[in-house]
C-alpha atoms as a PDB file:
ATOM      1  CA  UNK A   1     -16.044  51.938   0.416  1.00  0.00           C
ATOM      2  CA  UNK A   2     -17.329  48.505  -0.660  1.00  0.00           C
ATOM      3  CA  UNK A   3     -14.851  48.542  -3.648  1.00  0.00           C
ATOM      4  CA  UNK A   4     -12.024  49.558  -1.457  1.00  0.00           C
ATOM      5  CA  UNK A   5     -12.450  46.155   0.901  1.00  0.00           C
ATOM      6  CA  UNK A   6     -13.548  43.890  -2.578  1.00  0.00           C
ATOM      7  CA  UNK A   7     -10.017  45.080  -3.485  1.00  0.00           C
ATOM      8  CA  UNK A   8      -8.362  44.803  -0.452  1.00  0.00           C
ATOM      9  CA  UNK A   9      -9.561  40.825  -0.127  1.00  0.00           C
ATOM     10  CA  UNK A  10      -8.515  40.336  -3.514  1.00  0.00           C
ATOM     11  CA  UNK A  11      -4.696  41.099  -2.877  1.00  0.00           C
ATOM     12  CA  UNK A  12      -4.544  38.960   0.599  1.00  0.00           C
ATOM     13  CA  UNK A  13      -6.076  36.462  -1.143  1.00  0.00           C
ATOM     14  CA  UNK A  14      -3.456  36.767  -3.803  1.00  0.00           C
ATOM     15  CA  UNK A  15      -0.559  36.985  -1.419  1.00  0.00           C
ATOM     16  CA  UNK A  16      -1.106  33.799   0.273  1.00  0.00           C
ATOM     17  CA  UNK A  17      -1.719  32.299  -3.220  1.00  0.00           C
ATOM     18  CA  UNK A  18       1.905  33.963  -3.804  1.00  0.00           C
ATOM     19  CA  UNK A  19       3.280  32.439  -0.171  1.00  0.00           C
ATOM     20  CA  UNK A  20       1.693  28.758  -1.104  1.00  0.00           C
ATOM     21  CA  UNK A  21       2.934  28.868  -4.504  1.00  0.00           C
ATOM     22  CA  UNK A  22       6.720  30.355  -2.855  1.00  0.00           C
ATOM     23  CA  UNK A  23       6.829  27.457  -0.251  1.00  0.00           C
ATOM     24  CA  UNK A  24       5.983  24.829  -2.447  1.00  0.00           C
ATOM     25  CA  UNK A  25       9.621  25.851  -4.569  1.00  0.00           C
ATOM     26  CA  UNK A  26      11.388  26.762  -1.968  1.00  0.00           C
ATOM     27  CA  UNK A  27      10.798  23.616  -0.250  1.00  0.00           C
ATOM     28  CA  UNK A  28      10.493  21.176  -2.829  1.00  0.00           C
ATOM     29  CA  UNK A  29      13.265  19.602  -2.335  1.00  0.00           C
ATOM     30  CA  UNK A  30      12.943  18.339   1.109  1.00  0.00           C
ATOM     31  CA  UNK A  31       9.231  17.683   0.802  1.00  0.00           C
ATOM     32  CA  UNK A  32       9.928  15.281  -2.128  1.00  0.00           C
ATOM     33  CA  UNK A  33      12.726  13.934   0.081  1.00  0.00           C
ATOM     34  CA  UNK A  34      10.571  13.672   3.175  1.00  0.00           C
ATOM     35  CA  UNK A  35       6.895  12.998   1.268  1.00  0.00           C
ATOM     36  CA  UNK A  36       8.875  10.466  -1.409  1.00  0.00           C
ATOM     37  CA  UNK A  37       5.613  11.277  -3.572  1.00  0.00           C
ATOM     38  CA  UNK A  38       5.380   9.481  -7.577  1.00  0.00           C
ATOM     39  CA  UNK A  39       7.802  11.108  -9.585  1.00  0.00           C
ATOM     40  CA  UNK A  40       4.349  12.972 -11.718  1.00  0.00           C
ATOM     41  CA  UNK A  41       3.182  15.234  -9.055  1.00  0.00           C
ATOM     42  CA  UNK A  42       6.602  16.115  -7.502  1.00  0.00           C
ATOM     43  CA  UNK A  43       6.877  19.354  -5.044  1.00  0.00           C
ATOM     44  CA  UNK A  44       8.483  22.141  -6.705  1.00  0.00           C
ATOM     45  CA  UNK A  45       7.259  23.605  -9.358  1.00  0.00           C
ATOM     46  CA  UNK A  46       6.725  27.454  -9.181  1.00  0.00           C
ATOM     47  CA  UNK A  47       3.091  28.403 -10.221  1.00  0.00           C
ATOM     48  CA  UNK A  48       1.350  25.352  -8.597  1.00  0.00           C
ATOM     49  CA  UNK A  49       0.473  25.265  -4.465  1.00  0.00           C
ATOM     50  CA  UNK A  50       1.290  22.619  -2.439  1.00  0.00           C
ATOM     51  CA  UNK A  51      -2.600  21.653  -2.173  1.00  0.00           C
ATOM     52  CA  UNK A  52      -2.410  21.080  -5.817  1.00  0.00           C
ATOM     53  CA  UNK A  53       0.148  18.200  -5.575  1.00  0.00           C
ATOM     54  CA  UNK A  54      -1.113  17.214  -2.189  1.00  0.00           C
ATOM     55  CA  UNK A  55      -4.381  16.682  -4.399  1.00  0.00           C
ATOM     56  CA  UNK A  56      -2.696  14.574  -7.458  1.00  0.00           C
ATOM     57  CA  UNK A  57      -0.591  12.387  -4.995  1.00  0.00           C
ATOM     58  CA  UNK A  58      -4.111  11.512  -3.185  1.00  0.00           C
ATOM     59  CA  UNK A  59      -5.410  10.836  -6.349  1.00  0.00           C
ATOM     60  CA  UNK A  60      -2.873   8.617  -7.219  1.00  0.00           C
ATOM     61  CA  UNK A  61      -2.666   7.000  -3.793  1.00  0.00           C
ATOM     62  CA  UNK A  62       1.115   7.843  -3.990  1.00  0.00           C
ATOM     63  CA  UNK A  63       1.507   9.561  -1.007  1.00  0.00           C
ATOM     64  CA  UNK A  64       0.489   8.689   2.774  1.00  0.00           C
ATOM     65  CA  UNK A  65       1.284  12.195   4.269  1.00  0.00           C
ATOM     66  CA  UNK A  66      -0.405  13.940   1.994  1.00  0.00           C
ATOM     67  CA  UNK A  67      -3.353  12.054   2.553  1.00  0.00           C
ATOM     68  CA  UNK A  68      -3.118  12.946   6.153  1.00  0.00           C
ATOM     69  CA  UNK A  69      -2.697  16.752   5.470  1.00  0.00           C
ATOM     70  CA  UNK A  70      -5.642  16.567   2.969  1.00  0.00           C
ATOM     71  CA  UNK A  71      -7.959  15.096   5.915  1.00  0.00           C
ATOM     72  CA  UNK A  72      -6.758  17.774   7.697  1.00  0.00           C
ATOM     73  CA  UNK A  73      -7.024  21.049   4.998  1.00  0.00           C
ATOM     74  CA  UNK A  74     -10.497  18.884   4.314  1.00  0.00           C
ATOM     75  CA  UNK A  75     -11.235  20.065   7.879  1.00  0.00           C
ATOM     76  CA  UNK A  76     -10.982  23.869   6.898  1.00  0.00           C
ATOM     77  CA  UNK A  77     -12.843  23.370   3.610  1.00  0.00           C
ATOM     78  CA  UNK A  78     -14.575  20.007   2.121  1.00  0.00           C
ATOM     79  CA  UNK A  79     -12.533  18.399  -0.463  1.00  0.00           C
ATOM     80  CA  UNK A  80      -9.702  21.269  -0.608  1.00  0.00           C
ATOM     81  CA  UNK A  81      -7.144  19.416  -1.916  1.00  0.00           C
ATOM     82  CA  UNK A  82      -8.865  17.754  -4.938  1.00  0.00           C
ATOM     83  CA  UNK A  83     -10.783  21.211  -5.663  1.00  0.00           C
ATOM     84  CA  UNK A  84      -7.054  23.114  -5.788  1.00  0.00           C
ATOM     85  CA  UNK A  85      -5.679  20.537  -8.442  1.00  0.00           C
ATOM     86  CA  UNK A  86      -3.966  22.391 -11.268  1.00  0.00           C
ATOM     87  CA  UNK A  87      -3.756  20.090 -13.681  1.00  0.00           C
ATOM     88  CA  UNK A  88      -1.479  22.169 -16.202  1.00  0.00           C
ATOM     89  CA  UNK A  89       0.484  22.899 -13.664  1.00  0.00           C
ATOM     90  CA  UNK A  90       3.870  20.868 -12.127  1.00  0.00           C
ATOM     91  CA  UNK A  91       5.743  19.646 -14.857  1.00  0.00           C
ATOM     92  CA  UNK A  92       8.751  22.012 -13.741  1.00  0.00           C
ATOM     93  CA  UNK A  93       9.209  20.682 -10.570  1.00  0.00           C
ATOM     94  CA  UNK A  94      12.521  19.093  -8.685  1.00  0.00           C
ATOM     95  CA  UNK A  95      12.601  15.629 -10.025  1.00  0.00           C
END
């Protein structure tokens, strides 16, 4: 039974990685619009979450509302933005 629910976490946990990595294409676009983050860690890119480039743009102090939804995410789990960072990841996103 144990293996059952190990399983059964694994794929949630892989379809809301699917869902984060889906909203961060589908909404590119407008995030980059309404965000106006540097042009290297852009919204977009399919593969990478939208804590990933939430992360980058705090790193590069590029990005005011991401810094605000990192303090926020932060609240859920300590550093969550910085710990998602992908950093092979983004380079196929709306520029």
């Amino acid at each position: 039974m144990a293996l059952i629910g190990a399983s059964m976490s694994r794929y949630l946990w892989n379809l809301l990685l699917l869902l984060d990595q889906s909203v961060n294409t589908v909404t590119g676009p407008l995030l980059n619009l309404i965000l106006r983050p540097v042009a290297t860690a852009r919204f977009g890119a399919p593969g990478e979450t939208l804590s990933s480039v939430f992360g980058k743009n705090v790193d590069a102090d590029a990005c005011s509302g991401c810094k605000l939804i990192c303090k926020i995410l932060n609240l859920i789990q300590s550093g969550h933005c910085q710990k998602s960072i992908e950093p092979y990841e983004g380079s196929d996103a709306d520029s």
